[in-house]
PDB file of N, CA and C in Angstrom:
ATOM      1  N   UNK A   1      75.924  97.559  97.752  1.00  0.00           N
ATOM      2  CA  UNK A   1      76.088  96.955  96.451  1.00  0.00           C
ATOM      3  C   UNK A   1      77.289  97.545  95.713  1.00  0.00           C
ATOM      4  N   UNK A   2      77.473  98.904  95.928  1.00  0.00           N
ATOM      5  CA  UNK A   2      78.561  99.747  95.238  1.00  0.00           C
ATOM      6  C   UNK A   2      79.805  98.809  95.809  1.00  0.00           C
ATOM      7  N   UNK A   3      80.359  98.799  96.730  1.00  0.00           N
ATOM      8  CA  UNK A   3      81.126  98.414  97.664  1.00  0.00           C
ATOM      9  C   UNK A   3      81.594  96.613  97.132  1.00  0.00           C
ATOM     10  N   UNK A   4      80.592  96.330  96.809  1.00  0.00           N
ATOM     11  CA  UNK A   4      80.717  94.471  96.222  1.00  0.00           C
ATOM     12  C   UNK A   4      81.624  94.957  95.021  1.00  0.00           C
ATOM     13  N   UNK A   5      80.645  95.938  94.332  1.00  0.00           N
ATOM     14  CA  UNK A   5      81.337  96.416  92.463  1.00  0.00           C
ATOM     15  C   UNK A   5      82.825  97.098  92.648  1.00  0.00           C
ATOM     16  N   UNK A   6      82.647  97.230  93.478  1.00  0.00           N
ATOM     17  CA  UNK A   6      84.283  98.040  93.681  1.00  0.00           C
ATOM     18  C   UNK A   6      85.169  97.424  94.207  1.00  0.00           C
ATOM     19  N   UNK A   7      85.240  96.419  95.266  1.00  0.00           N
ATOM     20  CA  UNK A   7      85.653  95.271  95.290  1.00  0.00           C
ATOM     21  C   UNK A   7      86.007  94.439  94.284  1.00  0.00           C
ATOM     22  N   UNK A   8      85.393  94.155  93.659  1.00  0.00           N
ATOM     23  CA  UNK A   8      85.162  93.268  92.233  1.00  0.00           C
ATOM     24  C   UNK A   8      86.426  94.182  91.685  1.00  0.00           C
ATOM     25  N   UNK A   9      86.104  94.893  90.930  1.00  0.00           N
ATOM     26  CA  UNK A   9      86.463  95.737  90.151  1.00  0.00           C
ATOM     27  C   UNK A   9      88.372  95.657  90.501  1.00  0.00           C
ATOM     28  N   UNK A  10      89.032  95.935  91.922  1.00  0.00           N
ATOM     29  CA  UNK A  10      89.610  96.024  92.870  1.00  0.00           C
ATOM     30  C   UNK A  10      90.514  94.275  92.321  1.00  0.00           C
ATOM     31  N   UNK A  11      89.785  93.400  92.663  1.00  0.00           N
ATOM     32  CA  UNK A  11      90.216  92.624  92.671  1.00  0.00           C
ATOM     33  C   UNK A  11      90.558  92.073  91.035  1.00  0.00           C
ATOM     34  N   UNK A  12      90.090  92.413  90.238  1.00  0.00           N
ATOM     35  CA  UNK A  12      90.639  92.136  88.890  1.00  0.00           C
ATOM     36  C   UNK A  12      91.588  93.253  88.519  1.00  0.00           C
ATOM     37  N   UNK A  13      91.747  94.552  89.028  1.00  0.00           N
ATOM     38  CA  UNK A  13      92.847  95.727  88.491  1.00  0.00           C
ATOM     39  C   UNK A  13      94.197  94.574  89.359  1.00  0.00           C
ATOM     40  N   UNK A  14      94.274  94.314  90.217  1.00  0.00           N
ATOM     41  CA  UNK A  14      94.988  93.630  91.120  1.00  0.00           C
ATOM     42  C   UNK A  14      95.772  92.424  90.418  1.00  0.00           C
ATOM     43  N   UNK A  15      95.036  91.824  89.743  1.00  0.00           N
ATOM     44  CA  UNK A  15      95.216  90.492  89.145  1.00  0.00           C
ATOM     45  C   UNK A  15      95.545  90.792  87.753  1.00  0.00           C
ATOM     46  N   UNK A  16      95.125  91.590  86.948  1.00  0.00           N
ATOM     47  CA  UNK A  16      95.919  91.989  85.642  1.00  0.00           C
ATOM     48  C   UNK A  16      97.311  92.754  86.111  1.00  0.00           C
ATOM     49  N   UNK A  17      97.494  93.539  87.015  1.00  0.00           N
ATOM     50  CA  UNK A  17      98.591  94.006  87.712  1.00  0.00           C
ATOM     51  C   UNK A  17      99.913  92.670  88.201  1.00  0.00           C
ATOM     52  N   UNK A  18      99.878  91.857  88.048  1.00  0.00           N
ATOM     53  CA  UNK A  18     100.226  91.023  88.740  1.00  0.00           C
ATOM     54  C   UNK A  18     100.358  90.275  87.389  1.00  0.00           C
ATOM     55  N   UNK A  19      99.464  90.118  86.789  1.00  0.00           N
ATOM     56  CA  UNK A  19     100.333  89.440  85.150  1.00  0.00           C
ATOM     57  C   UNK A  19     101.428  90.043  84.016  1.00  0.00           C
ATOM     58  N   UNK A  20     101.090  91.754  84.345  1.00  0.00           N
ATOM     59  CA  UNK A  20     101.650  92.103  83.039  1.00  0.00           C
ATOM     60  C   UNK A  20     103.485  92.366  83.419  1.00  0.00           C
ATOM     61  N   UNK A  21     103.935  91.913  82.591  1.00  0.00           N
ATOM     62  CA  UNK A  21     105.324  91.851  82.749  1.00  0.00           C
ATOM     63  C   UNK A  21     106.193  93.012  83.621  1.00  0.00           C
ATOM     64  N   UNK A  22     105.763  94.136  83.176  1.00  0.00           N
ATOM     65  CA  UNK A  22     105.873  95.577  83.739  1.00  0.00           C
ATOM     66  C   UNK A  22     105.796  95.867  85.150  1.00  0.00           C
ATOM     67  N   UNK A  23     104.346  95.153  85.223  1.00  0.00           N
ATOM     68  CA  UNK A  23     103.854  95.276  87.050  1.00  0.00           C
ATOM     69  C   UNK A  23     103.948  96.793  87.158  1.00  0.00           C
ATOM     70  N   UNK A  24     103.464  97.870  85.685  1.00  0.00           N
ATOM     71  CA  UNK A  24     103.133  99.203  86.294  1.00  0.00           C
ATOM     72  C   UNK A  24     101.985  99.270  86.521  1.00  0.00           C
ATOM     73  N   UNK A  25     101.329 100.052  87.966  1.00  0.00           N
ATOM     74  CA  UNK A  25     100.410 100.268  88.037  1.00  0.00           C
ATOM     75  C   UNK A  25      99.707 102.077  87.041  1.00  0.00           C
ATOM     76  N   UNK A  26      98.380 101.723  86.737  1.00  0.00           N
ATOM     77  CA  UNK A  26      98.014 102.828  85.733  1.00  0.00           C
ATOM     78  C   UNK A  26      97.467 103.669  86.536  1.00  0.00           C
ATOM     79  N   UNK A  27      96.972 104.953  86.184  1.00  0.00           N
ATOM     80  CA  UNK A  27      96.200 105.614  87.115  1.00  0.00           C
ATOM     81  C   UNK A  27      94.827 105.211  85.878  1.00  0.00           C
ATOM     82  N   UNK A  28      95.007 105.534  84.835  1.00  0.00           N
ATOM     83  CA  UNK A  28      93.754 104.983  84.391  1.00  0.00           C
ATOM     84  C   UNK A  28      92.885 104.297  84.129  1.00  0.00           C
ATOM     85  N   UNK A  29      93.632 103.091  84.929  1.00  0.00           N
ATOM     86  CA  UNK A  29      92.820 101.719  85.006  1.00  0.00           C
ATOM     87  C   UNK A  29      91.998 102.021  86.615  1.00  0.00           C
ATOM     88  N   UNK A  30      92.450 102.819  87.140  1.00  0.00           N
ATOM     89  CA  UNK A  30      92.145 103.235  88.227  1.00  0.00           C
ATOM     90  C   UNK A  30      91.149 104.358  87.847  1.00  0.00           C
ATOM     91  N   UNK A  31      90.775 104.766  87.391  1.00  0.00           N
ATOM     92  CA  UNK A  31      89.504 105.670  86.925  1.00  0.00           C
ATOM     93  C   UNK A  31      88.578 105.035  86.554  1.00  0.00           C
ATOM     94  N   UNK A  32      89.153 104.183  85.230  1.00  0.00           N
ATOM     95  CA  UNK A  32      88.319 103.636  84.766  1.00  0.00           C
ATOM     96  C   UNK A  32      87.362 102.626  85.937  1.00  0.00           C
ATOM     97  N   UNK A  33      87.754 102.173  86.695  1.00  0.00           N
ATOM     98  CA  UNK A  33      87.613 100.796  87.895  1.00  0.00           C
ATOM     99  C   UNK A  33      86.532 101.957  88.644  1.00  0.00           C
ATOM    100  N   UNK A  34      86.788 102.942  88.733  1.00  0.00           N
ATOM    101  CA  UNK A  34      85.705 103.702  89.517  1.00  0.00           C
ATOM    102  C   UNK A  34      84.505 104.354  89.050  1.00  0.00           C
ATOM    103  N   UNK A  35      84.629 104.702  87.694  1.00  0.00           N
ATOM    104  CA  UNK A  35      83.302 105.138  87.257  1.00  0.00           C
ATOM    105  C   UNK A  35      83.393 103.697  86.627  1.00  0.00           C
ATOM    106  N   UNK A  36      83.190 102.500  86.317  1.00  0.00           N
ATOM    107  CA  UNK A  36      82.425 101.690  86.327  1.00  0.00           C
ATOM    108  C   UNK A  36      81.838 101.085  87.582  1.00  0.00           C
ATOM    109  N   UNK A  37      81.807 101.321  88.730  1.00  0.00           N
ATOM    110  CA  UNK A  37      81.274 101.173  89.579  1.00  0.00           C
ATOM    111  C   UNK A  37      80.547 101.654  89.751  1.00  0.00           C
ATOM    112  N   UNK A  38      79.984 103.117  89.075  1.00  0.00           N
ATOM    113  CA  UNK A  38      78.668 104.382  88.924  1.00  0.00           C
ATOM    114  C   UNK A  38      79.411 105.303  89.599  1.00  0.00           C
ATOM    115  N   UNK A  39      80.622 105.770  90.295  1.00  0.00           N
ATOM    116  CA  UNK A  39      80.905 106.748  90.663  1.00  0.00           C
ATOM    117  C   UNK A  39      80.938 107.780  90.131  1.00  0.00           C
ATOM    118  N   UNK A  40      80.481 109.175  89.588  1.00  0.00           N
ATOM    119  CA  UNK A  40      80.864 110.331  88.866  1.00  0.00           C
ATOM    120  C   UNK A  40      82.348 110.994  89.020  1.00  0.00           C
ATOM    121  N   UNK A  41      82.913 110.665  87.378  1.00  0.00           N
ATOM    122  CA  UNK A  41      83.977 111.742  87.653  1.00  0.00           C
ATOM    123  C   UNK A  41      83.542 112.902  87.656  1.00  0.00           C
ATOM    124  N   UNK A  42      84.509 113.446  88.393  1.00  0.00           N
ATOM    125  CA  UNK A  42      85.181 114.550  88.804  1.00  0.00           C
ATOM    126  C   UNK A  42      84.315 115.295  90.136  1.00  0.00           C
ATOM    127  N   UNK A  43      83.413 114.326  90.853  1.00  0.00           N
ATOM    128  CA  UNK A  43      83.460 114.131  91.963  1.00  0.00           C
ATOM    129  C   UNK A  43      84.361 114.340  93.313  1.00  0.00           C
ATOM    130  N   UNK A  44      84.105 114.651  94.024  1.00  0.00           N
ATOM    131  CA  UNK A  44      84.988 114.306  95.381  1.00  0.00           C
ATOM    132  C   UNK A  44      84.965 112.503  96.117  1.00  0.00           C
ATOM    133  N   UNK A  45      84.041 112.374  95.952  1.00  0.00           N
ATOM    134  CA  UNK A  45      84.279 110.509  96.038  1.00  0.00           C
ATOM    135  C   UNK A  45      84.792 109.823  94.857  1.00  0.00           C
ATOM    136  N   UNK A  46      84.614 110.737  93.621  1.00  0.00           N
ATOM    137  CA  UNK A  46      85.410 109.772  92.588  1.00  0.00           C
ATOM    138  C   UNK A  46      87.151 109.747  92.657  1.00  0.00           C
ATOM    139  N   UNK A  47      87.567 111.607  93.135  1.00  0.00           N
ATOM    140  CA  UNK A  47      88.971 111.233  93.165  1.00  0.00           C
ATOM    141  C   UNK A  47      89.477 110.411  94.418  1.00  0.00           C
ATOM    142  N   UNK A  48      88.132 110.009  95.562  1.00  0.00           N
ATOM    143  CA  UNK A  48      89.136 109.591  96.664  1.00  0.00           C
ATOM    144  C   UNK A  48      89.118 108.106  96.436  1.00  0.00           C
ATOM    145  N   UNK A  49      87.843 107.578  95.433  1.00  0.00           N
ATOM    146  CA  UNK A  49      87.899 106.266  94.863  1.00  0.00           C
ATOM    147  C   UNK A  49      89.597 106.029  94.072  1.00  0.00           C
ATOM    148  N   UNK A  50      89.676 106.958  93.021  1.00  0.00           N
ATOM    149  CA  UNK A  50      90.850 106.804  92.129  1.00  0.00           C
ATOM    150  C   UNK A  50      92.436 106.430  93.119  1.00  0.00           C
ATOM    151  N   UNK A  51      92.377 107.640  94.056  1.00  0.00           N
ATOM    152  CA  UNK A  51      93.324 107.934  94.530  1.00  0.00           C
ATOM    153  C   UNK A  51      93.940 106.657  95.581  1.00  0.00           C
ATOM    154  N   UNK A  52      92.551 106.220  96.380  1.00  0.00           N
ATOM    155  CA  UNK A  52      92.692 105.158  97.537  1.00  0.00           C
ATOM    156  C   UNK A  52      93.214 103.614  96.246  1.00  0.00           C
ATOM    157  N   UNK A  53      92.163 103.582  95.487  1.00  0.00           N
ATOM    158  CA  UNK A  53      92.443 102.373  94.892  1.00  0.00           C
ATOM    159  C   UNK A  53      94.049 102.260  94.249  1.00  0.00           C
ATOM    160  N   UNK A  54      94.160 103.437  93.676  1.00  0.00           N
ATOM    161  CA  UNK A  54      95.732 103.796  93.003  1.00  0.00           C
ATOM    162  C   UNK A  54      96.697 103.699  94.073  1.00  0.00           C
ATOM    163  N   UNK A  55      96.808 103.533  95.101  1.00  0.00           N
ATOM    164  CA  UNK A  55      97.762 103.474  96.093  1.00  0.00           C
ATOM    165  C   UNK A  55      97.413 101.942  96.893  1.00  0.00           C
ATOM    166  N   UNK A  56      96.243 101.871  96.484  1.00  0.00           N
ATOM    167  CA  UNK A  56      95.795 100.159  97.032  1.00  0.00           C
ATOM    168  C   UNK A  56      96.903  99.628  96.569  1.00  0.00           C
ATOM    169  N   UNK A  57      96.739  99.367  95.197  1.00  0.00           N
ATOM    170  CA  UNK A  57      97.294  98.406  94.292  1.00  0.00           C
ATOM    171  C   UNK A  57      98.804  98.798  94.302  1.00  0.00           C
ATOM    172  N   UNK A  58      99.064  99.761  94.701  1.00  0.00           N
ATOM    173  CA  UNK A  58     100.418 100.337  94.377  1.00  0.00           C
ATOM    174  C   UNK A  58     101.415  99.407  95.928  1.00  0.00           C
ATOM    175  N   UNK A  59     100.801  99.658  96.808  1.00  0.00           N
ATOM    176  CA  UNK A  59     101.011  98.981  98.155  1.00  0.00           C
ATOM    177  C   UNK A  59     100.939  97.309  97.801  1.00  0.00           C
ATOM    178  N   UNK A  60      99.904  96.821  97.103  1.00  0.00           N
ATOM    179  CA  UNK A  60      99.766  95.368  96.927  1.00  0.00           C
ATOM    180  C   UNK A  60     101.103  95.030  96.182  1.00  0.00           C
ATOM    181  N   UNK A  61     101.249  95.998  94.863  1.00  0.00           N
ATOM    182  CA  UNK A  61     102.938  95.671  93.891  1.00  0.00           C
ATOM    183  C   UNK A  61     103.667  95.330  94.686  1.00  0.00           C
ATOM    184  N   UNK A  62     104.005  96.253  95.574  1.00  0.00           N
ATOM    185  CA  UNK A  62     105.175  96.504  95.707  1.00  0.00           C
ATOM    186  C   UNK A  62     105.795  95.306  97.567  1.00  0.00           C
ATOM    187  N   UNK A  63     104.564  95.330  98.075  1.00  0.00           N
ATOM    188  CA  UNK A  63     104.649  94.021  98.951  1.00  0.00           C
ATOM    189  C   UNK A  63     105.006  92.362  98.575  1.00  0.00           C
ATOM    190  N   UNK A  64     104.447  92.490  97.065  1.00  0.00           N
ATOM    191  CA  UNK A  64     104.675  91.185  96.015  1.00  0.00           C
ATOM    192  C   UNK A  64     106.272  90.881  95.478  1.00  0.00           C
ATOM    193  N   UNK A  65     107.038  92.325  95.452  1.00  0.00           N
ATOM    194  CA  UNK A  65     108.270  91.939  95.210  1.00  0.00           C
ATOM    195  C   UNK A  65     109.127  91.977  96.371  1.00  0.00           C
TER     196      UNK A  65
END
């Protein structure tokens, strides 16, 4: 179920990324995207959530231009 929410989650940081003029990716939209999924910060799965997703999206940018 986590995995659907993080997905989710994943796929809308992705899609506001992709509208805003800037096309910077945040790290704190990337936190935020993970403890709303129930992950605990400051965790060891929360930074590898932050970290994987923050380089997700960073890889998705930058394939787009």
């Amino acid at each position: 179920m986590s995995r659907i929410a993080l997905t989710c989650c994943f796929a809308l940081l992705l899609g506001s990324c992709v509208n805003q003029s800037a096309n910077k990716i945040d790290l704190g939209q990337a936190r935020l995207a993970c403890a709303d999924v129930g992950i605990a910060p400051g965790s060891s799965a929360f930074d590898r959530c932050v970290t994987n997703l923050y380089y997700s999206l960073w890889d998705a940018q930058n394939m787009a231009e």
